[in-house]
PDB file of N, CA and C in Angstrom:
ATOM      1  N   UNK A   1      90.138 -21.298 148.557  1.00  0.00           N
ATOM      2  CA  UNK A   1      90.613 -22.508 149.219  1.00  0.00           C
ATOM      3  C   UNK A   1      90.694 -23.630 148.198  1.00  0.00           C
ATOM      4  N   UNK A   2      91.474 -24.253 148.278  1.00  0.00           N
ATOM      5  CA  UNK A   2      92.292 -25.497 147.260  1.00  0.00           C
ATOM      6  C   UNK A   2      90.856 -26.858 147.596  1.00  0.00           C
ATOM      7  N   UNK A   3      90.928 -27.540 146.672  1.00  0.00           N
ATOM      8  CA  UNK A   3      89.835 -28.440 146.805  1.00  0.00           C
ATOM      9  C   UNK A   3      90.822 -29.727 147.299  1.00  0.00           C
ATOM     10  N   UNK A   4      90.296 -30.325 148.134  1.00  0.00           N
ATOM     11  CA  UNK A   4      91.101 -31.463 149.044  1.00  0.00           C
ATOM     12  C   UNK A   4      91.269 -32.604 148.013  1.00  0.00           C
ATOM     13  N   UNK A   5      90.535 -33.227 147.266  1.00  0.00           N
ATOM     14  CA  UNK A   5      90.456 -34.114 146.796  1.00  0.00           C
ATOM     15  C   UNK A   5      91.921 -33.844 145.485  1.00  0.00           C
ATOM     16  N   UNK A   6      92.129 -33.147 145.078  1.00  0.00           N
ATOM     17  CA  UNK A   6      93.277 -32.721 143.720  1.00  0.00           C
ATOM     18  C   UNK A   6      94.814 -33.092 144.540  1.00  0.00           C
ATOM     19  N   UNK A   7      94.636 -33.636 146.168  1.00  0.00           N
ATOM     20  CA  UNK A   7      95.884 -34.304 146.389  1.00  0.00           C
ATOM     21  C   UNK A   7      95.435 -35.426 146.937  1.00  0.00           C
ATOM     22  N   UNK A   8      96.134 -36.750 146.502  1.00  0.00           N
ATOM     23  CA  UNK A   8      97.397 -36.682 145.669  1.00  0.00           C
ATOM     24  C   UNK A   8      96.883 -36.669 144.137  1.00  0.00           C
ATOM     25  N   UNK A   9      97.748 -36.245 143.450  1.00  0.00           N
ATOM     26  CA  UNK A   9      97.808 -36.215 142.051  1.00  0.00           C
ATOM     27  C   UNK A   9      97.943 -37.622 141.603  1.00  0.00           C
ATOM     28  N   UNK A  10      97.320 -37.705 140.135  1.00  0.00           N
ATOM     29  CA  UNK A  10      97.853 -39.214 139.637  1.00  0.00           C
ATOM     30  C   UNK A  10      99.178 -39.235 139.238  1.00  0.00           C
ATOM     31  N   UNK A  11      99.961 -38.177 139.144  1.00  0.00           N
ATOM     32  CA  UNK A  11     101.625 -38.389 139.069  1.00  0.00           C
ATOM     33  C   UNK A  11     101.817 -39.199 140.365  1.00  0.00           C
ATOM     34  N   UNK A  12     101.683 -38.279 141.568  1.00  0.00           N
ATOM     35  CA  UNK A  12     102.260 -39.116 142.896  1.00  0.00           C
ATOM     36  C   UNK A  12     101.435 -40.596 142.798  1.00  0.00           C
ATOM     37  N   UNK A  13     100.559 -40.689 142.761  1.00  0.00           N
ATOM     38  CA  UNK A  13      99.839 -42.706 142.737  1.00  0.00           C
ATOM     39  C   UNK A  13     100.424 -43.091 142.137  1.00  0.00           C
ATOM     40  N   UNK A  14     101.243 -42.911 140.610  1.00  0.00           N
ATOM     41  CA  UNK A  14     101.577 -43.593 139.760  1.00  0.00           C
ATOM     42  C   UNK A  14     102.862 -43.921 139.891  1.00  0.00           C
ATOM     43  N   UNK A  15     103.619 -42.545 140.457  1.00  0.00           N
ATOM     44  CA  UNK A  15     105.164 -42.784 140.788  1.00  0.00           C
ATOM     45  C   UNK A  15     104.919 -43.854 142.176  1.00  0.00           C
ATOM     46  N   UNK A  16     104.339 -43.820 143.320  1.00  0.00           N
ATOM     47  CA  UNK A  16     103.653 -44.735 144.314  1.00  0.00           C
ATOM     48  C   UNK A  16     103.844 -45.897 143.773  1.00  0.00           C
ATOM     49  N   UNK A  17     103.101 -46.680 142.844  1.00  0.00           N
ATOM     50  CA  UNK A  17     102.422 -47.898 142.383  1.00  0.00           C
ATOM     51  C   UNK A  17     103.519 -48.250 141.507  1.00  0.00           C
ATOM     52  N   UNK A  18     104.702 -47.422 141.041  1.00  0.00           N
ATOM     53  CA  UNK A  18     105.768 -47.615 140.181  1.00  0.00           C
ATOM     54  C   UNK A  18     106.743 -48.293 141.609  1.00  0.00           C
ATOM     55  N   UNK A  19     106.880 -47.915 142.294  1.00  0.00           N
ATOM     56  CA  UNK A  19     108.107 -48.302 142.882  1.00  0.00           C
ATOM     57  C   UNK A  19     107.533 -49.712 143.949  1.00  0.00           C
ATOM     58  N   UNK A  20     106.413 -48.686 144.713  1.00  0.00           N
ATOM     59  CA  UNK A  20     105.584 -49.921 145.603  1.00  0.00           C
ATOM     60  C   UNK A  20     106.173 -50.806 147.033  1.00  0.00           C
ATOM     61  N   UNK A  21     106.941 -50.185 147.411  1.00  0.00           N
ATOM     62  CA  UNK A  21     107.840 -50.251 148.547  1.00  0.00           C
ATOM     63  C   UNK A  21     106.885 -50.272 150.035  1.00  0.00           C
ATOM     64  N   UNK A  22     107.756 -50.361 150.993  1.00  0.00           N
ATOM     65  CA  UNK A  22     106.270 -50.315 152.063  1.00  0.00           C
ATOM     66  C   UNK A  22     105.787 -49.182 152.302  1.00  0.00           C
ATOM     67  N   UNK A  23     107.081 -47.885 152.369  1.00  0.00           N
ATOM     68  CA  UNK A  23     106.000 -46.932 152.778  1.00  0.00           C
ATOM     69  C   UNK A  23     105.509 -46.749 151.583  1.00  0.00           C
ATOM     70  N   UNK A  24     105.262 -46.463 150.443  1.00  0.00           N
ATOM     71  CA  UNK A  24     104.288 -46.282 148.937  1.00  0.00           C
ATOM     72  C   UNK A  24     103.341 -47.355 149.226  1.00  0.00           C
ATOM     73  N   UNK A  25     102.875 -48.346 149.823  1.00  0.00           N
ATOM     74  CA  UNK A  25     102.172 -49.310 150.129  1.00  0.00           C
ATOM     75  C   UNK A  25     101.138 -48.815 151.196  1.00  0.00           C
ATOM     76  N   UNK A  26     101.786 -48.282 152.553  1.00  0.00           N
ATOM     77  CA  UNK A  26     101.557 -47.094 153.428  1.00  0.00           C
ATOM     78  C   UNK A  26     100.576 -46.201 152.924  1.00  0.00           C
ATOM     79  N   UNK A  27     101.160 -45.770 152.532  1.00  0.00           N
ATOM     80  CA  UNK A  27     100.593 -43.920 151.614  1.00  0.00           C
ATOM     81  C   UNK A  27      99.337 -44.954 150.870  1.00  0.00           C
ATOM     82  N   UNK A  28      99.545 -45.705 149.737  1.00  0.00           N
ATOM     83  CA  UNK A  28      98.172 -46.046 149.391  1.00  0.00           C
ATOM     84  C   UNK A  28      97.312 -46.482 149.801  1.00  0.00           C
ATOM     85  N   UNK A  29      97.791 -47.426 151.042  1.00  0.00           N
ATOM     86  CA  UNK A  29      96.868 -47.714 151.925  1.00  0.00           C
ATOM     87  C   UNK A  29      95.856 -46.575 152.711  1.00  0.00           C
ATOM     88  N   UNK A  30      96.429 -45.174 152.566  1.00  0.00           N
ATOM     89  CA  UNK A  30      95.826 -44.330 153.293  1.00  0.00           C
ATOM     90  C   UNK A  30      95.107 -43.868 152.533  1.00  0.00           C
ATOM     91  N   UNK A  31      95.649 -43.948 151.036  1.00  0.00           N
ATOM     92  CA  UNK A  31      94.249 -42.884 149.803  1.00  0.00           C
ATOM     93  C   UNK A  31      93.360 -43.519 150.208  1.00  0.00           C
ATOM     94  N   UNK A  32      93.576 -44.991 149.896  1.00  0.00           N
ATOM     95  CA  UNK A  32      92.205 -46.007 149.797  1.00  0.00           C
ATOM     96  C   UNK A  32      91.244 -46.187 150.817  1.00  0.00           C
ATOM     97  N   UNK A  33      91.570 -45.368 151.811  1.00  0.00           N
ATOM     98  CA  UNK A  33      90.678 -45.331 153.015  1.00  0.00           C
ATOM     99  C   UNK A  33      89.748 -44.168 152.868  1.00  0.00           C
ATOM    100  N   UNK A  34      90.283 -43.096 151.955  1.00  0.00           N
ATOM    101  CA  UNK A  34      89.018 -41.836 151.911  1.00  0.00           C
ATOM    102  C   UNK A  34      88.656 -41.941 150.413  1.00  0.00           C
ATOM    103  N   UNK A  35      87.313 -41.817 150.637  1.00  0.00           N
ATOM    104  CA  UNK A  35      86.720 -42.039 149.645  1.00  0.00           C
ATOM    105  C   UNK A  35      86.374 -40.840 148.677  1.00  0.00           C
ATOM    106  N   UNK A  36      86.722 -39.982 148.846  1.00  0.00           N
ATOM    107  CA  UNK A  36      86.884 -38.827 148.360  1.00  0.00           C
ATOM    108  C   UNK A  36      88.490 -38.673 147.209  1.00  0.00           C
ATOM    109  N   UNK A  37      89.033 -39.930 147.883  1.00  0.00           N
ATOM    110  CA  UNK A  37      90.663 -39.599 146.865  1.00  0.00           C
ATOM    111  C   UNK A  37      90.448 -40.779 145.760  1.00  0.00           C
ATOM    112  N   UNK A  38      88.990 -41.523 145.433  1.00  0.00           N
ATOM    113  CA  UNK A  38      89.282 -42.873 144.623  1.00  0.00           C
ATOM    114  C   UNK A  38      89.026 -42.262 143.248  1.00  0.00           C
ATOM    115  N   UNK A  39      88.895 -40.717 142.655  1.00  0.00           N
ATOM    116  CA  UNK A  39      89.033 -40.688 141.582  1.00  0.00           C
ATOM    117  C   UNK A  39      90.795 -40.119 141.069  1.00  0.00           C
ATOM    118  N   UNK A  40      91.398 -39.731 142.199  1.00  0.00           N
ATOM    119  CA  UNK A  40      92.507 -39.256 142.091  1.00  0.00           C
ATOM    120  C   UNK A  40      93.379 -40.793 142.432  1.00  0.00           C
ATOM    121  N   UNK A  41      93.241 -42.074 143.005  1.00  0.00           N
ATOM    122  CA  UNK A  41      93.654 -43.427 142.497  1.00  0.00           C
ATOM    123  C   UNK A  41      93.629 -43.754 141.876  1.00  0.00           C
ATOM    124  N   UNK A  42      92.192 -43.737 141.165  1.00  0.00           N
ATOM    125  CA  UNK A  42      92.089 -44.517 139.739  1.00  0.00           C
ATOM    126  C   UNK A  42      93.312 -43.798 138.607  1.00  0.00           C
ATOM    127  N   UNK A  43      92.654 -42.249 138.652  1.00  0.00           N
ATOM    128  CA  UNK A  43      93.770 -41.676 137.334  1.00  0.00           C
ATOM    129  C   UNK A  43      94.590 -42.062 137.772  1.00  0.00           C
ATOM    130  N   UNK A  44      95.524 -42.041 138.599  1.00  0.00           N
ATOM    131  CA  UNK A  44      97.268 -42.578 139.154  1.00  0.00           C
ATOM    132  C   UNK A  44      97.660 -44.201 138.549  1.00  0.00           C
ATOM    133  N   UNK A  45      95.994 -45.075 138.715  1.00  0.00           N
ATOM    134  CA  UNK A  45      96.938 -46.049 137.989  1.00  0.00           C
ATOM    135  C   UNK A  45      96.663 -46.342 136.722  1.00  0.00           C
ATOM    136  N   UNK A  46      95.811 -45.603 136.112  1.00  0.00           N
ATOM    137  CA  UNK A  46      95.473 -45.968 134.456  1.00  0.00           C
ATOM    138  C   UNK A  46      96.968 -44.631 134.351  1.00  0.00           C
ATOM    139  N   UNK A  47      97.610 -43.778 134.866  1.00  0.00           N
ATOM    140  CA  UNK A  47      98.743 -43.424 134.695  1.00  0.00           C
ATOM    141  C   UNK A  47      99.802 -44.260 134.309  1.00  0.00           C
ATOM    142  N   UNK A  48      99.777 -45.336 135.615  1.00  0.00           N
ATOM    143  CA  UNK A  48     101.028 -46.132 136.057  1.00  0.00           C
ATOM    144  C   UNK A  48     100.967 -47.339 134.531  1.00  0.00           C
ATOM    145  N   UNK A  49      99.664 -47.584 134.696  1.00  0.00           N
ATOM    146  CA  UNK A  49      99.593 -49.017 133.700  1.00  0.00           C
ATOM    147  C   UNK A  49     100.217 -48.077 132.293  1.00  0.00           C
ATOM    148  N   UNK A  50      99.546 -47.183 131.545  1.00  0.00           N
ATOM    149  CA  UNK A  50      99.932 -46.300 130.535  1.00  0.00           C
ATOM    150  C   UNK A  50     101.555 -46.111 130.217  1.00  0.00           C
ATOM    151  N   UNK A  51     102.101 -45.755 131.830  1.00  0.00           N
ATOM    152  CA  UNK A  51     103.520 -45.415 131.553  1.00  0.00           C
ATOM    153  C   UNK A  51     104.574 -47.284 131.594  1.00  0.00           C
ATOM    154  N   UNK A  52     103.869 -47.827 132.104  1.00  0.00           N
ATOM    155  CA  UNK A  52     104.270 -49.209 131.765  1.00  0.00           C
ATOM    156  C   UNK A  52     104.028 -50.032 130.517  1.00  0.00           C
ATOM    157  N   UNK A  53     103.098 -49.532 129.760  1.00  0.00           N
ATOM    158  CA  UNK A  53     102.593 -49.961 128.423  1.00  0.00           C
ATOM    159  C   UNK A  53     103.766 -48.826 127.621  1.00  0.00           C
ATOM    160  N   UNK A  54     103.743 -48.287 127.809  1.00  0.00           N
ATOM    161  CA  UNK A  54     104.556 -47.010 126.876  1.00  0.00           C
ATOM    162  C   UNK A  54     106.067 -47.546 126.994  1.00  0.00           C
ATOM    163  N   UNK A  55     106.574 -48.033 128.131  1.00  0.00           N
ATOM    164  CA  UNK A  55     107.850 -47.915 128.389  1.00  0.00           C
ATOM    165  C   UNK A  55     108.571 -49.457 127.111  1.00  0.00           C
ATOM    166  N   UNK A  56     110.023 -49.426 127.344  1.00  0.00           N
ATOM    167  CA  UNK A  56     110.765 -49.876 126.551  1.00  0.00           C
ATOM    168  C   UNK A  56     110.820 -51.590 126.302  1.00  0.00           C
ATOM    169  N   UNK A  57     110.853 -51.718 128.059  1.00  0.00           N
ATOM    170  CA  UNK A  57     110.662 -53.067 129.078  1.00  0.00           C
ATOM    171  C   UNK A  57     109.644 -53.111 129.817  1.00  0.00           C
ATOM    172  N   UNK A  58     109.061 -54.076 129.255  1.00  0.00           N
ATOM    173  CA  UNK A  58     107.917 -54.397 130.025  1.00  0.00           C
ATOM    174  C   UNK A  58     108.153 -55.944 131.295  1.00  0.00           C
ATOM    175  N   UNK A  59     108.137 -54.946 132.648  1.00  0.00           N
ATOM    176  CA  UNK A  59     108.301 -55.654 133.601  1.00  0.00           C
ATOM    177  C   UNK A  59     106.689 -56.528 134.172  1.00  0.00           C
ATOM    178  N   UNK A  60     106.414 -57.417 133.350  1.00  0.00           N
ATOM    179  CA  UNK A  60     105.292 -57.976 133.517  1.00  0.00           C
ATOM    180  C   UNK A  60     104.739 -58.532 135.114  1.00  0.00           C
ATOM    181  N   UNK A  61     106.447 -59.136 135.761  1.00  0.00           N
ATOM    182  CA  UNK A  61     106.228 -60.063 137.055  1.00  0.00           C
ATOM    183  C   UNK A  61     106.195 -58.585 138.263  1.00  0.00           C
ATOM    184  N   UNK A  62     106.409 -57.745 138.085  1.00  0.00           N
ATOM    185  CA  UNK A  62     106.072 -56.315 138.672  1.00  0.00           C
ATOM    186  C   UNK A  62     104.739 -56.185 138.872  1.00  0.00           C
ATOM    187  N   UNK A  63     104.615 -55.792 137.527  1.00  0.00           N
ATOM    188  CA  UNK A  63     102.785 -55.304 137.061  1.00  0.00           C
ATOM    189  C   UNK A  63     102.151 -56.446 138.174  1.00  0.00           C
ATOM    190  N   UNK A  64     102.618 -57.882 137.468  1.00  0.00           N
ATOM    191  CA  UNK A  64     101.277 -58.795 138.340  1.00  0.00           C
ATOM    192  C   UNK A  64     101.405 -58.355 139.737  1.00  0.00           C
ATOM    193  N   UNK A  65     102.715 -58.586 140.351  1.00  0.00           N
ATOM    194  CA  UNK A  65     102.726 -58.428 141.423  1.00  0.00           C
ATOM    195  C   UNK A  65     102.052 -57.160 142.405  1.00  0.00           C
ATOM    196  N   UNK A  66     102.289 -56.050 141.476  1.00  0.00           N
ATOM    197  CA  UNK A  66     101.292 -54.680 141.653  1.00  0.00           C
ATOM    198  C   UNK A  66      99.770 -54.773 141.982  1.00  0.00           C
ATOM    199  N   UNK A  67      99.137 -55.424 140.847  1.00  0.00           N
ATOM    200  CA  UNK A  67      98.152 -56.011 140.660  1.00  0.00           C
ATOM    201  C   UNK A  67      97.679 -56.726 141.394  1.00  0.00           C
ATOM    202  N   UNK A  68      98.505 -57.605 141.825  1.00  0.00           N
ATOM    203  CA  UNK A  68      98.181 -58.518 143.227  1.00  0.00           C
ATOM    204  C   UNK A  68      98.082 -58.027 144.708  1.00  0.00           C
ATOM    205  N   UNK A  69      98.975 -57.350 144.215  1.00  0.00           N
ATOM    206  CA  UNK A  69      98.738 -56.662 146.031  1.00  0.00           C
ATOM    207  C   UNK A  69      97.895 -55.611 146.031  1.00  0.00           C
ATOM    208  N   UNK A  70      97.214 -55.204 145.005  1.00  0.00           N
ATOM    209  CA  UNK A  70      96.354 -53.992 144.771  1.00  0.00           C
ATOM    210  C   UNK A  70      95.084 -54.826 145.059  1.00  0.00           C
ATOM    211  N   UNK A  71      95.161 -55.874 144.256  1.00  0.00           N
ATOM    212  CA  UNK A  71      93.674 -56.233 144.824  1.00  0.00           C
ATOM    213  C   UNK A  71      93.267 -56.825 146.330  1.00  0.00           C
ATOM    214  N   UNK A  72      94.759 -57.349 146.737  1.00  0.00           N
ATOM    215  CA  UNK A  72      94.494 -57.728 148.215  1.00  0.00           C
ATOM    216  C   UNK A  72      94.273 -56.760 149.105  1.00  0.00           C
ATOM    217  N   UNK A  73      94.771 -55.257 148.935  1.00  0.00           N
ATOM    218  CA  UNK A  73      94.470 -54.199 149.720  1.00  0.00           C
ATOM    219  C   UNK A  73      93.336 -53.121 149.446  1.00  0.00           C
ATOM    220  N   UNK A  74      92.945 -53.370 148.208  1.00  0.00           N
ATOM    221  CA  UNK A  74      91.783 -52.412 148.101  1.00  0.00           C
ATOM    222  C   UNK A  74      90.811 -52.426 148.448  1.00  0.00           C
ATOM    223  N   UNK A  75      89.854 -51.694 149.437  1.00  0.00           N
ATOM    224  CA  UNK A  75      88.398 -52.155 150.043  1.00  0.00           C
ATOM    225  C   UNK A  75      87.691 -52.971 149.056  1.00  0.00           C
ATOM    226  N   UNK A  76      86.589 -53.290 149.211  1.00  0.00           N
ATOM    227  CA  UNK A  76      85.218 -53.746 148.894  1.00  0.00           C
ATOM    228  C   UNK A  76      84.621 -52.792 147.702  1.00  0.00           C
ATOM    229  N   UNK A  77      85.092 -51.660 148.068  1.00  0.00           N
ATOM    230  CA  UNK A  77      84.091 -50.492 147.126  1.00  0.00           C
ATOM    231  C   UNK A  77      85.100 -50.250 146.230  1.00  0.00           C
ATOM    232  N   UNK A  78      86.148 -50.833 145.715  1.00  0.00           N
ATOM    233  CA  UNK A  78      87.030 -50.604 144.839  1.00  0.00           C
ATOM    234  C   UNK A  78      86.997 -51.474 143.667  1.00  0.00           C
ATOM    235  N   UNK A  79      86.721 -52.674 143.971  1.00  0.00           N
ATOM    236  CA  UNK A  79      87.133 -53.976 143.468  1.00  0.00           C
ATOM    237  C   UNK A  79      86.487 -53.946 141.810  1.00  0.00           C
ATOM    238  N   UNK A  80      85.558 -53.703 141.760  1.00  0.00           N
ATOM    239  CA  UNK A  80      84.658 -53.531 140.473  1.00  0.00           C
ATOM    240  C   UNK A  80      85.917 -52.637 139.778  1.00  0.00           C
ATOM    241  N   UNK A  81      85.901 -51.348 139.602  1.00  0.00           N
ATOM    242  CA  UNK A  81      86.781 -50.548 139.348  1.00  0.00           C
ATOM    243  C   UNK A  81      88.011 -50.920 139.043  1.00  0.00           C
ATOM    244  N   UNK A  82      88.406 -51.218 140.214  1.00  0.00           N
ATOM    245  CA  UNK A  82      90.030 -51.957 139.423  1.00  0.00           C
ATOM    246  C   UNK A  82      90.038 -52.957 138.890  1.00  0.00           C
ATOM    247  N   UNK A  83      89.098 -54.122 138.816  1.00  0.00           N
ATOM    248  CA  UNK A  83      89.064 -55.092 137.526  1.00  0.00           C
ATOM    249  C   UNK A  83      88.604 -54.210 135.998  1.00  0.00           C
ATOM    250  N   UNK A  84      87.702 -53.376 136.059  1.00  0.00           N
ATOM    251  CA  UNK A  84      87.694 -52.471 134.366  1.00  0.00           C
ATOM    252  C   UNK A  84      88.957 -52.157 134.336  1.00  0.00           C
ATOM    253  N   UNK A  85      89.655 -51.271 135.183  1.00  0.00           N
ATOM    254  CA  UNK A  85      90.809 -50.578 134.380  1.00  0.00           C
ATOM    255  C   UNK A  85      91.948 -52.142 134.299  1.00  0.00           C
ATOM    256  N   UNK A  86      91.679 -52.755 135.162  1.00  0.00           N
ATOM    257  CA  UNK A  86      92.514 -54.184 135.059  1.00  0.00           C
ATOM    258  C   UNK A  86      91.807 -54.950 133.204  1.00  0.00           C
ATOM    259  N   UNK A  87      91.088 -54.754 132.780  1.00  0.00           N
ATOM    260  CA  UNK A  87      90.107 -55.246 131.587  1.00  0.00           C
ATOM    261  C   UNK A  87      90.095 -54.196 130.580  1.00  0.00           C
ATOM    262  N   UNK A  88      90.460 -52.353 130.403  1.00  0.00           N
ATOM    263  CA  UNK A  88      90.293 -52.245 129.938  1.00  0.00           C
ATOM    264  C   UNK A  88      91.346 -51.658 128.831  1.00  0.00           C
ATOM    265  N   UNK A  89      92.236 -52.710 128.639  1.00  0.00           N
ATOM    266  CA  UNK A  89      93.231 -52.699 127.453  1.00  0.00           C
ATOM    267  C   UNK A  89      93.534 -54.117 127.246  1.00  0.00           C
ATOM    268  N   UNK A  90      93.970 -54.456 126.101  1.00  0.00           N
ATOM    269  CA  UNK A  90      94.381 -55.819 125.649  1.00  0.00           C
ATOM    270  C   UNK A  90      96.065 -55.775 125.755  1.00  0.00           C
ATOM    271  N   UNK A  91      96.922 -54.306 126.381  1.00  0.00           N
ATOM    272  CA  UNK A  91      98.354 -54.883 125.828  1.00  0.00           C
ATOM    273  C   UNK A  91      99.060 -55.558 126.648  1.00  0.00           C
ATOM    274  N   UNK A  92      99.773 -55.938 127.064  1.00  0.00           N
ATOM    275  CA  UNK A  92     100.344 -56.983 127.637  1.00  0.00           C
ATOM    276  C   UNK A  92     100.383 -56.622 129.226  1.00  0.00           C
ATOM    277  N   UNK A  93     101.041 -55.237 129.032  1.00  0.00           N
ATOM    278  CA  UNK A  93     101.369 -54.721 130.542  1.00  0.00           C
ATOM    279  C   UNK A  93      99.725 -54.827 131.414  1.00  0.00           C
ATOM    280  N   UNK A  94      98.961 -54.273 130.623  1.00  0.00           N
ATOM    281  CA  UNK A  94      97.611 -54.772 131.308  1.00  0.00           C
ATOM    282  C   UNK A  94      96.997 -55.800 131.683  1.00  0.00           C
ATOM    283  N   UNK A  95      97.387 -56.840 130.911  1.00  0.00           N
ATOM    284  CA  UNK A  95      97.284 -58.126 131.194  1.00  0.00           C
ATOM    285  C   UNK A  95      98.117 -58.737 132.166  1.00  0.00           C
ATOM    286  N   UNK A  96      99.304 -58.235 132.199  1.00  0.00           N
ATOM    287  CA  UNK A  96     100.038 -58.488 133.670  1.00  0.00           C
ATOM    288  C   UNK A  96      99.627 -58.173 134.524  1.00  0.00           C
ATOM    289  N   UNK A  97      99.089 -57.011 134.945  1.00  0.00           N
ATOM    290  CA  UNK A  97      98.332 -56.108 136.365  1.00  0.00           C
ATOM    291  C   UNK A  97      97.120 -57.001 135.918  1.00  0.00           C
ATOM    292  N   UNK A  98      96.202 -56.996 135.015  1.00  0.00           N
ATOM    293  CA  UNK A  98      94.944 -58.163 135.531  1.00  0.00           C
ATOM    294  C   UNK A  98      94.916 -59.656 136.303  1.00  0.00           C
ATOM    295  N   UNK A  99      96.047 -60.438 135.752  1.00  0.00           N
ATOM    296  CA  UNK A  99      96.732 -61.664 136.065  1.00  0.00           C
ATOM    297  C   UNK A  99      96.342 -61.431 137.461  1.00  0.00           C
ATOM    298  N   UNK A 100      97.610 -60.569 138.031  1.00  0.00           N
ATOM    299  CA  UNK A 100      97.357 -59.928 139.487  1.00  0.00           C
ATOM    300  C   UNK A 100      96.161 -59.851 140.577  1.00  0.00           C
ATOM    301  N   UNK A 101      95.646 -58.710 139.829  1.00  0.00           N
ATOM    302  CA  UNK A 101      94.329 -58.398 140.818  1.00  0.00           C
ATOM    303  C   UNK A 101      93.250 -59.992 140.365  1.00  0.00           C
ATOM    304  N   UNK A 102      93.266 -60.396 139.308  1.00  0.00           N
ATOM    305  CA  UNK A 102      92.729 -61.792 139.230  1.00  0.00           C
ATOM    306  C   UNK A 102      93.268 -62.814 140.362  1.00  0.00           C
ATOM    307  N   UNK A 103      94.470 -62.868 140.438  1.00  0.00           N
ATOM    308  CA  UNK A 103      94.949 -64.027 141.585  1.00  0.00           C
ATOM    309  C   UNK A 103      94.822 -63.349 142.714  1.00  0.00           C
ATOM    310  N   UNK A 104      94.545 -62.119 143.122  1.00  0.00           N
ATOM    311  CA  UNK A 104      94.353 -61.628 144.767  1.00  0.00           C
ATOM    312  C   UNK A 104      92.836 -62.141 144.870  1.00  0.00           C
ATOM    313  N   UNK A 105      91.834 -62.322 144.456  1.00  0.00           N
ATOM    314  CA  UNK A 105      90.543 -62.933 144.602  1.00  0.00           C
ATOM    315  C   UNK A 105      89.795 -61.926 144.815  1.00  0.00           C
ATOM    316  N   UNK A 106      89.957 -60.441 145.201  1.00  0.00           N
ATOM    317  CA  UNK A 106      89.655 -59.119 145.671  1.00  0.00           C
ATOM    318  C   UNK A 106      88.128 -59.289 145.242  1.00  0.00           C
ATOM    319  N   UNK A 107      87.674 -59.678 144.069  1.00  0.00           N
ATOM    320  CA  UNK A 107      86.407 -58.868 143.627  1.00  0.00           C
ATOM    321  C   UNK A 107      85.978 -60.058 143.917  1.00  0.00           C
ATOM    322  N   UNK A 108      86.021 -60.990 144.144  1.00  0.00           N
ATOM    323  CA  UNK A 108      85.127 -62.877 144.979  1.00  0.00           C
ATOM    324  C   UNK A 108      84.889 -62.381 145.937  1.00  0.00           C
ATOM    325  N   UNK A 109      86.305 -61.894 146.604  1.00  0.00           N
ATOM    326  CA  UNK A 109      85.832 -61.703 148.235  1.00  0.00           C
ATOM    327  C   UNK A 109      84.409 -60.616 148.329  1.00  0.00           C
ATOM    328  N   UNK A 110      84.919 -59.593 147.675  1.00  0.00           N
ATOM    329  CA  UNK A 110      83.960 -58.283 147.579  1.00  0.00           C
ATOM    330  C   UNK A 110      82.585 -58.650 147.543  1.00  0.00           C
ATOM    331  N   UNK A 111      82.453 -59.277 146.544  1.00  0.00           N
ATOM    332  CA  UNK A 111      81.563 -59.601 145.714  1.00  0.00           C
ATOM    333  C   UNK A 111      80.918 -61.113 145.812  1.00  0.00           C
ATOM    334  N   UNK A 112      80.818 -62.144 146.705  1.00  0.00           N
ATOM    335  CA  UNK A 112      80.905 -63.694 146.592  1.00  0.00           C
ATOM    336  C   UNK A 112      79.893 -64.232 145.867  1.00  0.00           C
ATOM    337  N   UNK A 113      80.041 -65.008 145.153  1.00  0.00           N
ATOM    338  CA  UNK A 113      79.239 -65.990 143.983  1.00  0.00           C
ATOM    339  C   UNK A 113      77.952 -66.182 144.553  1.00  0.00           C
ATOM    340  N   UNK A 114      76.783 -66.135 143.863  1.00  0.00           N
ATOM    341  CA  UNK A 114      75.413 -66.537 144.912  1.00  0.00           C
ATOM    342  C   UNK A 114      75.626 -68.133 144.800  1.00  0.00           C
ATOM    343  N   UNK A 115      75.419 -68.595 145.870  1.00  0.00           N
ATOM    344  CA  UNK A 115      74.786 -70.809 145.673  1.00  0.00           C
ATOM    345  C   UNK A 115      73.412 -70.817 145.744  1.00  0.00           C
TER     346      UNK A 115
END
């Protein structure tokens, strides 16, 4: 028997998070609900960021925008996580998707400042 967690692949998240349409918005909204698929998310978008760092044109107002809506939709138990892979490259395209999940507030909310 096939192990549940090996779908979706980080090809499909990445092609997902590449286009980002509602239903691809849909569909991720549904990985991000089992917690069993957040290592097969993560690879999909250190995929997506990779194949956007690699590529010719770098669509930066994409990335943020990716980024942004990634952090507005990702639970609570995500948020840590996608700020490292949001932190852990200096090239530009990464810095666009950080911009992003930085302006969704995701890891404040998650996480709120002690007073």
């Amino acid at each position: 028997m096939a192990n549940a967690t090996a779908f979706p692949d980080r090809d499909t998240i990445a092609d997902k998070m590449a286009n980002l349409g509602e239903g691809e918005q849909a569909y991720l909204r549904l990985v991000m609900e089992n917690v069993k698929q957040d290592e097969n998310l993560f690879a999909g978008l250190e995929l997506y960021l990779n194949r956007a760092a690699a590529g010719r044109f770098l669509h930066t107002l994409k990335l943020e925008k990716a980024g942004e809506w990634l952090g507005n939709a990702a639970p609570p138990r995500l948020q840590i996580r996608l700020m490292e892979i949001a932190k852990s490259s200096h090239h530009p395209a990464y810095q666009a998707f950080r911009a992003g999940v930085v302006r969704s507030g995701g890891l404040e909310r998650a996480y709120p400042p002690a007073r």
